[in-house]
N, C-alpha and C. Protein backbone atom coordinates (compact mmCIF):
# COMPACT_ATOMS: atom_id res chain seq x y z
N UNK A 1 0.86 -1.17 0.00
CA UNK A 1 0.00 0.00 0.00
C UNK A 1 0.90 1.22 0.00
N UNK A 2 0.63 1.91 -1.08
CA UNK A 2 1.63 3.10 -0.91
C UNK A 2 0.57 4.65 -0.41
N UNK A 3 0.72 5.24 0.54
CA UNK A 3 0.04 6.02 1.22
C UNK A 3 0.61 7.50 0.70
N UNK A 4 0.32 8.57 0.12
CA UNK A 4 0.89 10.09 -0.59
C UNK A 4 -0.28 10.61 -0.05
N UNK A 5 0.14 11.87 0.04
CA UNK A 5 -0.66 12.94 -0.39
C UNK A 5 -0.60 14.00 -1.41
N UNK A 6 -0.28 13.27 -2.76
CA UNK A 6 -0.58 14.18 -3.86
C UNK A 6 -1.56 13.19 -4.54
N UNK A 7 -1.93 13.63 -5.54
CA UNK A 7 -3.19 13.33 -6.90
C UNK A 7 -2.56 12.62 -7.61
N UNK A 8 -1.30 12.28 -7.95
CA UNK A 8 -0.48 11.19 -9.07
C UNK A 8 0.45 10.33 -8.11
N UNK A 9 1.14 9.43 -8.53
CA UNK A 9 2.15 8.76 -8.10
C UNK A 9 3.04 8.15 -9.50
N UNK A 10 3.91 9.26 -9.92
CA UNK A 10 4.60 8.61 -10.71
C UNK A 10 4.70 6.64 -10.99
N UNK A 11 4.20 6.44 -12.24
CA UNK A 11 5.00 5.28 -12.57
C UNK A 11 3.71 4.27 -12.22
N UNK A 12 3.10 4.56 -11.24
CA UNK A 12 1.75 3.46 -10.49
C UNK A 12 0.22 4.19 -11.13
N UNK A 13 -0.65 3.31 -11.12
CA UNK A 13 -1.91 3.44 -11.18
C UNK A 13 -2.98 3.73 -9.69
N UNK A 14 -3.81 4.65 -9.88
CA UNK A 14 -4.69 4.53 -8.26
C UNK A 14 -5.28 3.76 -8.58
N UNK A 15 -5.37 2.33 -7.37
CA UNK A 15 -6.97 1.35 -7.94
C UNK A 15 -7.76 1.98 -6.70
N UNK A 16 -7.80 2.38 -6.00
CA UNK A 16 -9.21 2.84 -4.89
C UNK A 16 -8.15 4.15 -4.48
N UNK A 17 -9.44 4.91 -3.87
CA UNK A 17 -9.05 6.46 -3.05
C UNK A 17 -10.08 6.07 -2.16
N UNK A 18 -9.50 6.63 -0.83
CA UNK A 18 -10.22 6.31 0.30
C UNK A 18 -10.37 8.10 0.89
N UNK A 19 -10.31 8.85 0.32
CA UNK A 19 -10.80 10.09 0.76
C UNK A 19 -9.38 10.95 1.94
N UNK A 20 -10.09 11.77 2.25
CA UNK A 20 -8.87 12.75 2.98
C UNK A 20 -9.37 12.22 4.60
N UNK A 21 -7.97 12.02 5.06
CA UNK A 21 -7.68 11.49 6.29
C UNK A 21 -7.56 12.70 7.23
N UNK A 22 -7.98 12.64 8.13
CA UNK A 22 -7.53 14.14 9.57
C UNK A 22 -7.09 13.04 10.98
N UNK A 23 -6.69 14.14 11.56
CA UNK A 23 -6.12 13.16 12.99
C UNK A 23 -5.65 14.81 13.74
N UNK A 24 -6.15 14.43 15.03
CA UNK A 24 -5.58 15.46 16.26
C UNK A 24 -4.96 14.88 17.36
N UNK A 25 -3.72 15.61 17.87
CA UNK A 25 -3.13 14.92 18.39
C UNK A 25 -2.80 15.52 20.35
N UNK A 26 -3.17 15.56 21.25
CA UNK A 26 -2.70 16.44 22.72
C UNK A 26 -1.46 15.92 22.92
N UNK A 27 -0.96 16.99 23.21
CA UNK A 27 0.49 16.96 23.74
C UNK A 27 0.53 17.99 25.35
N UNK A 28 1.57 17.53 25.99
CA UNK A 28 1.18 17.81 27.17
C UNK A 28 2.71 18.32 27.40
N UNK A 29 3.11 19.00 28.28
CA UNK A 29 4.06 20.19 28.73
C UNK A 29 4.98 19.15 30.02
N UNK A 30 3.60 18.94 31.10
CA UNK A 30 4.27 18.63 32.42
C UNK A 30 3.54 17.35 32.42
N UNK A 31 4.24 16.00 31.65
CA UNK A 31 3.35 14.78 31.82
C UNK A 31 3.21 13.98 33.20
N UNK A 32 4.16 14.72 33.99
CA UNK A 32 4.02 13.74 35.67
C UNK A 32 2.71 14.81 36.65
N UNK A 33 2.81 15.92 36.18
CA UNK A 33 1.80 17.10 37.15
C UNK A 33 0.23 16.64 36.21
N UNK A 34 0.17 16.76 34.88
CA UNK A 34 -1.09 16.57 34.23
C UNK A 34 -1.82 14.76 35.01
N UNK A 35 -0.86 14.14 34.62
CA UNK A 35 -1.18 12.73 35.66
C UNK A 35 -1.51 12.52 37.03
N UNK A 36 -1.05 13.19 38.07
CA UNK A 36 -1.56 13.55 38.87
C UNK A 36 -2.93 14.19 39.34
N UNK A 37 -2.91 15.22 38.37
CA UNK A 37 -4.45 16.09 38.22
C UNK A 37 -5.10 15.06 37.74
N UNK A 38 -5.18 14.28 37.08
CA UNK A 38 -6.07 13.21 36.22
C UNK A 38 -6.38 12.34 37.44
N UNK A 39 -4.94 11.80 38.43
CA UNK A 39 -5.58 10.59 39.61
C UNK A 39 -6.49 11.43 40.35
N UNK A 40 -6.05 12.70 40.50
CA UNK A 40 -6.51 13.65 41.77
C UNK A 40 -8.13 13.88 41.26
N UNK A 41 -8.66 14.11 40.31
CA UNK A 41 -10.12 14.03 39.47
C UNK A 41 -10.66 12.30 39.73
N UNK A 42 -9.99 11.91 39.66
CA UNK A 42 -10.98 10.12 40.04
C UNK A 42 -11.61 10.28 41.29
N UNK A 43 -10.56 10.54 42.40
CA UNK A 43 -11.15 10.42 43.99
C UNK A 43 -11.54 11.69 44.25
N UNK A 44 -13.11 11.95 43.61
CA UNK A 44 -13.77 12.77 44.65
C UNK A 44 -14.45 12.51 45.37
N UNK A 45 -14.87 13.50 46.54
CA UNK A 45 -15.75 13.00 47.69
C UNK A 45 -17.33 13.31 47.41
């Protein structure tokens, strides 16, 4: 499977197009303090 993002691929034929792909991704700064806040949100009273 050869995966591009242009409209041709030299030399090959397209047999299927599966449409335009998206993806989002979180990234986090302080991953040991954000983890914490996350256990500290489970145990409420």
């Amino acid at each position: 499977m050869i995966i591009t993002n242009i409209e041709t691929v030299p030399g090959k034929t397209i047999v299927e197009h599966f449409g335009l792909v998206s993806g989002s991704t979180i990234r986090a700064k302080h991953v040991g303090r954000d983890l914490m806040a996350g256990l500290k949100n489970l145990y409420v009273e």
